[in-house]
Protein backbone atom coordinates (compact mmCIF):
# COMPACT_ATOMS: atom_id res chain seq x y z
CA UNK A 1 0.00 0.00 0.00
CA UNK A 2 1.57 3.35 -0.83
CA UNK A 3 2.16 5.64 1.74
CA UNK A 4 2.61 9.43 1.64
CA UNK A 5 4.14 11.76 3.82
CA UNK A 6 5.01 15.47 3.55
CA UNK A 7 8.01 17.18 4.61
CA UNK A 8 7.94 20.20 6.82
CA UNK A 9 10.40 22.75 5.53
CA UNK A 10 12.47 25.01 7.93
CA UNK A 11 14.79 28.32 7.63
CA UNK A 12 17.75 26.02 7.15
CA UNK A 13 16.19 23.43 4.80
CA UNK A 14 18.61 24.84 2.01
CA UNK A 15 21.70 24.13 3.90
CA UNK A 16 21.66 21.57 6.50
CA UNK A 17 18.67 20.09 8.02
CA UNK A 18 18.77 19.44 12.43
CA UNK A 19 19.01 16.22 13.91
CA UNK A 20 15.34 16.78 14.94
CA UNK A 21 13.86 17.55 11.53
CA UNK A 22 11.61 14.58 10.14
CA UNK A 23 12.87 13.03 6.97
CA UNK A 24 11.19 14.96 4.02
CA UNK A 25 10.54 11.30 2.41
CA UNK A 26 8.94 10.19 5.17
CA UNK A 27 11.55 8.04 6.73
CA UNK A 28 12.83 4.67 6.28
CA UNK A 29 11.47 3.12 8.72
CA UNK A 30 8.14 5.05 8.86
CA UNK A 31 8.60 8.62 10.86
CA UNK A 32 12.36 8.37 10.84
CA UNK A 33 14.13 11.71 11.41
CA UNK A 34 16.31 13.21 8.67
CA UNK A 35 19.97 11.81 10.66
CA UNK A 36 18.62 8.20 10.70
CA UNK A 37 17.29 7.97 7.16
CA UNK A 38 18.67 9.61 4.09
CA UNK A 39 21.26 12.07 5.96
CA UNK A 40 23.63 8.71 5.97
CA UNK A 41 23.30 8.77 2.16
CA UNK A 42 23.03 12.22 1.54
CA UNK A 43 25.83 13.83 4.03
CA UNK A 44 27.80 10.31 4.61
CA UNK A 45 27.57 9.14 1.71
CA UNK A 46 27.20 5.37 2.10
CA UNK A 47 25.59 3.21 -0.86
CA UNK A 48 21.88 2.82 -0.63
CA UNK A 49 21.14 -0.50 -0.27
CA UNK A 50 18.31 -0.30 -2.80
CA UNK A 51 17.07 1.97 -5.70
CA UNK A 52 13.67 2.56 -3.18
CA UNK A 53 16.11 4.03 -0.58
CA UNK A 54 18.15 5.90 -3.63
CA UNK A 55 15.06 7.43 -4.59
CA UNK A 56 13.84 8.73 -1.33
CA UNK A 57 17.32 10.29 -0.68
CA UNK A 58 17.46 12.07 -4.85
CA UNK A 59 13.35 13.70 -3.21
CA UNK A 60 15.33 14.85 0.35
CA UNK A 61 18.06 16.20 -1.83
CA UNK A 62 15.40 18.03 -4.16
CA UNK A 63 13.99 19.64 -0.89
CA UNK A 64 17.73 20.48 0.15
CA UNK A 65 18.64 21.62 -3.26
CA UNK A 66 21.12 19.87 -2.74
CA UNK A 67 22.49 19.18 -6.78
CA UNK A 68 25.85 17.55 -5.37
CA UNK A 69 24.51 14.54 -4.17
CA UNK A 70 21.99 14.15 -7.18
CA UNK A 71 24.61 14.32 -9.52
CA UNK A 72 26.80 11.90 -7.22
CA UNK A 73 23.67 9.39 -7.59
CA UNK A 74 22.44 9.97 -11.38
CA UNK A 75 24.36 7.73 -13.79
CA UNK A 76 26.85 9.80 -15.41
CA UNK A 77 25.83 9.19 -19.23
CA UNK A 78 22.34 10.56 -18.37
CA UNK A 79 22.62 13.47 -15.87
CA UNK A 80 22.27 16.90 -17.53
CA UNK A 81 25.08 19.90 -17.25
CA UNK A 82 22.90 21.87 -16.26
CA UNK A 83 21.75 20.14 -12.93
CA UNK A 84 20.66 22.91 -10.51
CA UNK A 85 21.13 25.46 -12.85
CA UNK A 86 17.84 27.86 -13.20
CA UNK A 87 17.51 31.76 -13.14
CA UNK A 88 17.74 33.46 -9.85
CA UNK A 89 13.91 35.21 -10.52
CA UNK A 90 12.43 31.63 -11.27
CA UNK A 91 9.87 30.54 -8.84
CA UNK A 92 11.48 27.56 -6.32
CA UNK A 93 9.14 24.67 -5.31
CA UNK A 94 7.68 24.47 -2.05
CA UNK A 95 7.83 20.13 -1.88
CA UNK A 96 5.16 19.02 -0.43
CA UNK A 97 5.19 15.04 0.06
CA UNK A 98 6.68 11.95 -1.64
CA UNK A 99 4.41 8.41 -2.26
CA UNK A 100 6.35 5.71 -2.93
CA UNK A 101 3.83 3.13 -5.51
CA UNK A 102 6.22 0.59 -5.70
CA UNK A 103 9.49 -0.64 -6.17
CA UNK A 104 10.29 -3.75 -8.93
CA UNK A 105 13.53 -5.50 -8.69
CA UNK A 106 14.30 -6.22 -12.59
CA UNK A 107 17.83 -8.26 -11.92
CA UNK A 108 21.11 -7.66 -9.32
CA UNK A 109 21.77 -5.12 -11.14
CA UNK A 110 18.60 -2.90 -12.39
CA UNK A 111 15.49 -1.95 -10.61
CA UNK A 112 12.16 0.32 -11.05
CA UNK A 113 10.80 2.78 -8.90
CA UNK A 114 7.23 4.55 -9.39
CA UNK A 115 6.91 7.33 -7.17
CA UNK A 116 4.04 10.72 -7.33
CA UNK A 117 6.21 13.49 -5.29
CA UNK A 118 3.79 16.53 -5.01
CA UNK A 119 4.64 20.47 -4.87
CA UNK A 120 3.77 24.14 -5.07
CA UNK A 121 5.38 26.42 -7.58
CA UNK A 122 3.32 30.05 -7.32
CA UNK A 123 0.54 28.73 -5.20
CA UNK A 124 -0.58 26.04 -7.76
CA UNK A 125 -0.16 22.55 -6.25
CA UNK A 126 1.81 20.14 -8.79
CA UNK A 127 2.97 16.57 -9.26
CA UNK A 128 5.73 14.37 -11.09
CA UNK A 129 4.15 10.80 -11.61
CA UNK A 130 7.69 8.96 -12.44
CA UNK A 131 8.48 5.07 -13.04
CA UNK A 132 12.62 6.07 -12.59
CA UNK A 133 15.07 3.37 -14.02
CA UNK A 134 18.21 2.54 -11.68
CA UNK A 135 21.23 0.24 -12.05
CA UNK A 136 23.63 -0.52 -9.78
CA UNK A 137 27.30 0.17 -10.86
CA UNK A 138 30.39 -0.84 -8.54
CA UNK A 139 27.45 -1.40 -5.60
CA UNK A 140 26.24 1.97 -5.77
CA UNK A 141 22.96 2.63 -7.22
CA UNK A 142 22.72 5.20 -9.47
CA UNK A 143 19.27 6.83 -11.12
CA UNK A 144 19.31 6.15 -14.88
CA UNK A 145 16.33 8.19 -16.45
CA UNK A 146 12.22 8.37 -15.72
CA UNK A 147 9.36 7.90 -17.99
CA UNK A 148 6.65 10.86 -16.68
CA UNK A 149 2.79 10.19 -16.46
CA UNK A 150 0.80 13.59 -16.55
């Protein structure tokens, strides 16, 4: 069953989030605070044990803005140049929750992810509907590409 959860965003969210802050993915295991769930990816960078975990951590770092770790965890023959590059007058996203649909292990080596991560740009409430590719290179998993779903 899918669950959702919604980050709560503080002053610091774009630097470093406090030990106390909730995960903005909704934690691994349900309700886990930012240090005990993707923080150890994110900030300690140990491998995610699974493209489900990799994915929650690539939303936290969205939230963060955090473009150094996304580019650290998108397969370098498909991440853009331009990662985290937008104009200063753009609107930023206000994230609002992640829902994890499911996770599909293909082989060892490649895996699926469908995910709906919700947000406000300007007051109008969004979505991304993804199924995101992964495979696992040197035991890291790394995100691959996404087919969208309007």
């Amino acid at each position: 069953m899918p669950q959702s959860h919604a980050p709560r965003r503080t002053a610091d969210a774009k630097t470093r989030a406090s030990e106390a802050a909730p995960c903005p993915c909704g934690g691994q295991p349900a309700g886990a605070g930012y240090r005990d769930c993707c923080a150890r990816l994110i900030e300690a960078q140990l491998p995610a044990p699974n493209a489900e975990s990799l994915m929650r951590s690539r939303y936290t770092a969205y939230v963060y803005e955090n473009f150094a770790y996304l580019q650290r965890s998108w397969d370098p023959l498909t991440c853009p140049a331009d990662l985290g590059d937008r104009p200063r007058d753009q609107a930023q996203p206000n994230w609002l929750g992640l829902t994890i649909k499911r996770h599909t292990i293909i082989d060892d080596r490649h895996a699926e992810v469908e995910f709906i991560a919700r947000y406000k740009i300007g007051g109008r409430a969004q979505r991304i509907h993804e199924i995101s590719q992964f495979t696992r290179m040197d035991d890291h998993w790394l995100y691959v590409t996404g087919e969208l779903f309007d």
